[in-house]
C-alpha atoms as a PDB file:
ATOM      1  CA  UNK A   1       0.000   0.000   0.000  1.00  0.00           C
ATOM      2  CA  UNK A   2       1.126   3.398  -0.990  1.00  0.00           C
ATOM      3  CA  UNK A   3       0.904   6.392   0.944  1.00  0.00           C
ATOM      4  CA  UNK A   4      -1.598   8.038  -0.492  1.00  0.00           C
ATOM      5  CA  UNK A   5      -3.468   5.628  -0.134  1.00  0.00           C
ATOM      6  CA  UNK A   6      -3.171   5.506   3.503  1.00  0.00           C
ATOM      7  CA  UNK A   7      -3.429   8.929   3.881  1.00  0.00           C
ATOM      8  CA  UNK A   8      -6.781   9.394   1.827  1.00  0.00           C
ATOM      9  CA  UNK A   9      -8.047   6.408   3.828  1.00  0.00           C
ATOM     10  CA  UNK A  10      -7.563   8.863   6.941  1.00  0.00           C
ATOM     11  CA  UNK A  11     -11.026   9.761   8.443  1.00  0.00           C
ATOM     12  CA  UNK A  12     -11.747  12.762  11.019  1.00  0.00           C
ATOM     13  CA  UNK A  13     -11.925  10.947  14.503  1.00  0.00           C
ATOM     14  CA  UNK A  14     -15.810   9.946  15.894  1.00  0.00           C
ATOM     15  CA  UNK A  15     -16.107  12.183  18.608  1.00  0.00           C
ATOM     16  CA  UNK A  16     -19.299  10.064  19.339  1.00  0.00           C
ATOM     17  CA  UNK A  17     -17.253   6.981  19.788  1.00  0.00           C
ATOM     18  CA  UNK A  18     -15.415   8.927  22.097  1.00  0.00           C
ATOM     19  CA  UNK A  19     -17.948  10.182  24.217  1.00  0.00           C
ATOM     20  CA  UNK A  20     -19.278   6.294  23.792  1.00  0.00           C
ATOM     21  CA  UNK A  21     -16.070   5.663  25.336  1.00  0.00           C
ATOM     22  CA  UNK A  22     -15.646   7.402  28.221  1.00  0.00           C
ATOM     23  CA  UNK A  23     -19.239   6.773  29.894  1.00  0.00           C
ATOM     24  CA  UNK A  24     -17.865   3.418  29.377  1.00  0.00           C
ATOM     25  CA  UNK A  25     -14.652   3.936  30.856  1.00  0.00           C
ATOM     26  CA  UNK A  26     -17.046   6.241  33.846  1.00  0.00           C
ATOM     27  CA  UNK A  27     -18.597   2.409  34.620  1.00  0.00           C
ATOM     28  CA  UNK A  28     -15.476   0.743  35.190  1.00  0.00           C
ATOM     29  CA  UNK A  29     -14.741  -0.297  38.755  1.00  0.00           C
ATOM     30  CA  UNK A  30     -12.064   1.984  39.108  1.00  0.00           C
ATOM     31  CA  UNK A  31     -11.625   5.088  40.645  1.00  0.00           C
ATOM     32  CA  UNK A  32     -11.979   7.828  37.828  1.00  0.00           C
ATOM     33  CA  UNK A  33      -9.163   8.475  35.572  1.00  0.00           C
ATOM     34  CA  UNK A  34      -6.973   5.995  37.280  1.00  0.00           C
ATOM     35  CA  UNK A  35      -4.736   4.734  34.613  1.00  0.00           C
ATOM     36  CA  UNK A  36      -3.993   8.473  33.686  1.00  0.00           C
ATOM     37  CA  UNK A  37      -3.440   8.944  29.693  1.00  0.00           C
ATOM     38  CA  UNK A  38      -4.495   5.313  28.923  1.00  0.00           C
ATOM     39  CA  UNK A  39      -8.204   6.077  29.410  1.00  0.00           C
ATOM     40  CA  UNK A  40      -7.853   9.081  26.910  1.00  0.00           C
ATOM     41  CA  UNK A  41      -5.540   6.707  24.529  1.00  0.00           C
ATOM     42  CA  UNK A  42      -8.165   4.004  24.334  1.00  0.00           C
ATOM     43  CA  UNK A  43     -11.426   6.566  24.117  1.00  0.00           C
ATOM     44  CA  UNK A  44      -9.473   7.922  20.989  1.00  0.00           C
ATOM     45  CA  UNK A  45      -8.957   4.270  19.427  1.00  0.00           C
ATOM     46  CA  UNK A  46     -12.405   3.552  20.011  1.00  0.00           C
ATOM     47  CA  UNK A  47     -13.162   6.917  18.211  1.00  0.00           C
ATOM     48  CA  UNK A  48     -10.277   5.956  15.555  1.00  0.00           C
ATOM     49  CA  UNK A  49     -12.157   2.523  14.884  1.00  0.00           C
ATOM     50  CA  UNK A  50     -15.781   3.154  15.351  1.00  0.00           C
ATOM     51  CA  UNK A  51     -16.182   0.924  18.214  1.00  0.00           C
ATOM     52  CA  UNK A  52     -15.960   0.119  21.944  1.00  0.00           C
ATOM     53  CA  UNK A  53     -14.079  -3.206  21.314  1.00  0.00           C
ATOM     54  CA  UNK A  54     -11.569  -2.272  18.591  1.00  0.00           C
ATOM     55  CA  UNK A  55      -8.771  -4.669  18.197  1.00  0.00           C
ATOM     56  CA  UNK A  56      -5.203  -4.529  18.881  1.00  0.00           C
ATOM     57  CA  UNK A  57      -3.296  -6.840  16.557  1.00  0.00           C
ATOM     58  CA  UNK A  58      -0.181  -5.395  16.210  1.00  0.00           C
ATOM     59  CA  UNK A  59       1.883  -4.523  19.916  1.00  0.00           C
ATOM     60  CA  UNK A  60       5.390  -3.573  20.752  1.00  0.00           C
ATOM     61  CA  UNK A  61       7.588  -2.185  23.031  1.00  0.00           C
ATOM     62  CA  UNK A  62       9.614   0.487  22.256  1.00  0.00           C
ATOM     63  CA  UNK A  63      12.975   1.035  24.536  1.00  0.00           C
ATOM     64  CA  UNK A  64      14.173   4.662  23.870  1.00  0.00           C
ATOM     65  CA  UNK A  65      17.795   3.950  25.062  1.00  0.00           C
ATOM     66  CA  UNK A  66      20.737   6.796  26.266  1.00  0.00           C
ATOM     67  CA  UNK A  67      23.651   7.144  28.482  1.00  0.00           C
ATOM     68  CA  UNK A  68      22.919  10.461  31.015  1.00  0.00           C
ATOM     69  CA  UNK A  69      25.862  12.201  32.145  1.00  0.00           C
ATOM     70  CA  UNK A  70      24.737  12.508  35.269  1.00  0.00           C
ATOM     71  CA  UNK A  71      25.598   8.683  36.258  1.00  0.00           C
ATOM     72  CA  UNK A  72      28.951   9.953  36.813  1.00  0.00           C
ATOM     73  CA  UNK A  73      26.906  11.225  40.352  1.00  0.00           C
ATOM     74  CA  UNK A  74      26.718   7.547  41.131  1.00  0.00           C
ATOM     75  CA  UNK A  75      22.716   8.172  40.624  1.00  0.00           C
ATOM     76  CA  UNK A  76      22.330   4.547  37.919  1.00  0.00           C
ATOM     77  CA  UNK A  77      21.850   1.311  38.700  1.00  0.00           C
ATOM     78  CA  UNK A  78      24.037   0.499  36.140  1.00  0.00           C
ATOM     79  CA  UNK A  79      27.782   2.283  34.743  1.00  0.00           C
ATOM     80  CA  UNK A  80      27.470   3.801  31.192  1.00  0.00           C
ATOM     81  CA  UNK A  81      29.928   0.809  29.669  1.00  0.00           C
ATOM     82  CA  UNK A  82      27.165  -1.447  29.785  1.00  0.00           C
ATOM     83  CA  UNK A  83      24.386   0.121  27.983  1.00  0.00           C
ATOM     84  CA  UNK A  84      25.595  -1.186  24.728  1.00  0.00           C
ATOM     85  CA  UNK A  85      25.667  -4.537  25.598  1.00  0.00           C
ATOM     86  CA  UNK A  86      22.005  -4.178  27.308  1.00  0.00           C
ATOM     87  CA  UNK A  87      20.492  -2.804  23.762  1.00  0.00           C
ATOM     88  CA  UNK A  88      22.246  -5.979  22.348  1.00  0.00           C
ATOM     89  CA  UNK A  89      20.658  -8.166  24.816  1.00  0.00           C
ATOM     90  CA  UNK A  90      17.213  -6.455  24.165  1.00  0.00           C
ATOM     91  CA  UNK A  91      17.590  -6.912  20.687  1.00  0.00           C
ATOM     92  CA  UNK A  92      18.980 -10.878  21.198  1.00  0.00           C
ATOM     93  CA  UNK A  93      15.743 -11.460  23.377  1.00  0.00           C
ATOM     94  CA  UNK A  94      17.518 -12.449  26.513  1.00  0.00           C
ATOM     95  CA  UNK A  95      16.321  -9.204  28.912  1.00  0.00           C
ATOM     96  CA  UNK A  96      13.401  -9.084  31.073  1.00  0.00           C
ATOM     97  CA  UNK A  97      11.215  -6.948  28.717  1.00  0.00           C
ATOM     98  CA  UNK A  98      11.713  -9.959  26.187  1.00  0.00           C
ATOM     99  CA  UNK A  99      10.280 -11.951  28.657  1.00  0.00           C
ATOM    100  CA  UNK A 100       6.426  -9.316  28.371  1.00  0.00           C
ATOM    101  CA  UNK A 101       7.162  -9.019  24.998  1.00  0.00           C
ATOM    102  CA  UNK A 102       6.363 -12.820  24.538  1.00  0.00           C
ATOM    103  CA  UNK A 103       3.738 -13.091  27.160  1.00  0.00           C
ATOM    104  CA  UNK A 104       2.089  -9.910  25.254  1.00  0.00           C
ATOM    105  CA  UNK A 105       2.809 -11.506  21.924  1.00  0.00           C
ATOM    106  CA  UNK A 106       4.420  -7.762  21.248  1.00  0.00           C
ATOM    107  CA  UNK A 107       7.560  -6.832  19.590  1.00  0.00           C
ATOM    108  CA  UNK A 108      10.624  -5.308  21.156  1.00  0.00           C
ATOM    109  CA  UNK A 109      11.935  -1.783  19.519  1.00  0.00           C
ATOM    110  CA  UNK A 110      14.699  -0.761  20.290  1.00  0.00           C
ATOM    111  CA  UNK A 111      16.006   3.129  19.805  1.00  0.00           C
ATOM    112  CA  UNK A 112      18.973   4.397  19.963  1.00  0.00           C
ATOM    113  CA  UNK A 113      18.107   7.678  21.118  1.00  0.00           C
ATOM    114  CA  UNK A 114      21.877   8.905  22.408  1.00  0.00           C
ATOM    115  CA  UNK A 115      24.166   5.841  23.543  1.00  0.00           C
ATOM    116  CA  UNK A 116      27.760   5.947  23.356  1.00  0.00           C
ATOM    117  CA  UNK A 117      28.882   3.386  22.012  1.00  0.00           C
ATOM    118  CA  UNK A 118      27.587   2.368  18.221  1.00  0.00           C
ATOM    119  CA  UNK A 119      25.084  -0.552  18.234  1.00  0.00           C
ATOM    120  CA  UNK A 120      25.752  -2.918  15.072  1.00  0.00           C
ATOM    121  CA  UNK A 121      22.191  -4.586  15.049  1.00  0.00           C
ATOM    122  CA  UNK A 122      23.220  -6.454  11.793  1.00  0.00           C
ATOM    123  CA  UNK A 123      26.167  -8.271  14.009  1.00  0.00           C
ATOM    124  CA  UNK A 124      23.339  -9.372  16.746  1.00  0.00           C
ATOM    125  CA  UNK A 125      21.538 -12.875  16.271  1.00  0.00           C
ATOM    126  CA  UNK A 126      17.898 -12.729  17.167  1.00  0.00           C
ATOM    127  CA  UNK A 127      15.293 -11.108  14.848  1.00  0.00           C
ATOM    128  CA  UNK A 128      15.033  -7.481  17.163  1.00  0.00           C
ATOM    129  CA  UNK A 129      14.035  -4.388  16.138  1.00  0.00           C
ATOM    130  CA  UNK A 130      16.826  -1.668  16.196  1.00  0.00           C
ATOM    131  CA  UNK A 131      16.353   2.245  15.288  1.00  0.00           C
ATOM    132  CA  UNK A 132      19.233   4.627  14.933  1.00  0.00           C
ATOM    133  CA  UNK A 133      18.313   8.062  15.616  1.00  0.00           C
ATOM    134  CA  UNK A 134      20.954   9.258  17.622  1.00  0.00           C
ATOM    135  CA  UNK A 135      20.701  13.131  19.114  1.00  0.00           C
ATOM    136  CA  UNK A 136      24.267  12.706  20.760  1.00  0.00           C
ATOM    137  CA  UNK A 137      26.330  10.105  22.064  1.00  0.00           C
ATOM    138  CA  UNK A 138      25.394  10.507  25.906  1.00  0.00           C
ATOM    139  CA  UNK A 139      23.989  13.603  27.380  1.00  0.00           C
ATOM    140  CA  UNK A 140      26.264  16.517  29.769  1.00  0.00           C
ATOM    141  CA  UNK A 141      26.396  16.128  33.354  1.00  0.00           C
ATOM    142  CA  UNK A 142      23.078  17.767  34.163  1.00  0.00           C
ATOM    143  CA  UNK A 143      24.735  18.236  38.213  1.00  0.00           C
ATOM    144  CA  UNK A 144      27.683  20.201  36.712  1.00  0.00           C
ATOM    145  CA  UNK A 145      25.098  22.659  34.496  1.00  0.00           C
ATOM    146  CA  UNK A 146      22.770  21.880  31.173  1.00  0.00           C
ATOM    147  CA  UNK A 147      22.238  18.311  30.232  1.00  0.00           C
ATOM    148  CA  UNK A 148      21.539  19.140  26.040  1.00  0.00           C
ATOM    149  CA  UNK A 149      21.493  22.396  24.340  1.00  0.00           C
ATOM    150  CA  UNK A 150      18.065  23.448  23.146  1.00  0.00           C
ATOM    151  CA  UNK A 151      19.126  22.108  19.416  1.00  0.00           C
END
C-alpha cells in the first residue's frame, strides 16, 4: 500500500465513539481516571475505529535507550559501559522486557536515542528491532550545568 493511499483512507476521529467511550470507561470499577493517559488513549482508538471493542493486533515495546551524564553522580543502577551490551541483549531477546514481549505476543523496539557506544544490530543474532536516531552520544552532566542544548 502506498501512501496516499493511507493517507486518503484517513477519516476525522468519531467524537461520538469517544464520548461512547468514556461513559464506558465512567462504569469501570475503578476510581476515575486511574490509569492516567491510557483512558484518553483508548477513548481515541475507540473513536479511531468506530467501536468500543476495537482490536489490537499489532503490539510492541519500544525502549528509547541513552547514556545520562549525570551517572557519573553515582545516581544509575548500572555504569554507562554497559548500555551497549544491554540494547544488544534487548535486541537478542535475553532481557526481562523480552520476557512481556512474549507473554504480550508484542515486539521489542529498540532506539537508539543517544548511547555511546555504536550498536551494530546487523552483528546481533535474534530477529530485534533496532532504530538509529541518535541526538548525541550521551547527554552533559546535568549536576555540573545543562544536560543538552536546546538544538
Amino acid at each position: 500500500m502506498k501512501i496516499e493511499e493511507i493517507v486518503r483512507k484517513i477519516q476525522p476521529i468519531n467524537k461520538e465513539w469517544i464520548e461512547k467511550a468514556r461513559e464506558r470507561t465512567a462504569q469501570l470499577a475503578i476510581p476515575p481516571r486511574a490509569l492516567g493517559r491510557l483512558h484518553e488513549i483508548a477513548e481515541r482508538l475507540c473513536g479511531i475505529s468506530g467501536t468500543l471493542t476495537p482490536e489490537v493486533t499489532r503490539r510492541a515495546i519500544l525502549v528509547m535507550a541513552g547514556d545520562y551524564g549525570v551517572a557519573a553522580e553515582g545516581v544509575s543502577a548500572f555504569p554507562q559501559e554497559v548500555t551497549g551490551e544491554m540494547v544488544k541483549n534487548f535486541l537478542r531477546g535475553g532481557a526481562g522486557i523480552n520476557a512481556l514481549e512474549r507473554w504480550v505476543g508484542a515486539n521489542v523496539i529498540v532506539v537508539d536515542m543517544g548511547i555511546i557506544p555504536d550498536v551494530d544490530d546487523s552483528s546481533v543474532e535474534g530477529n530485534g528491532c533496532f532504530r538509529l536516531c541518535k541526538v548525541g552520544r550521551g547527554t552533559a552532566n546535568l549536576a555540573q550545568g545543562h544536560a543538552m542544548t536546546h538544538e
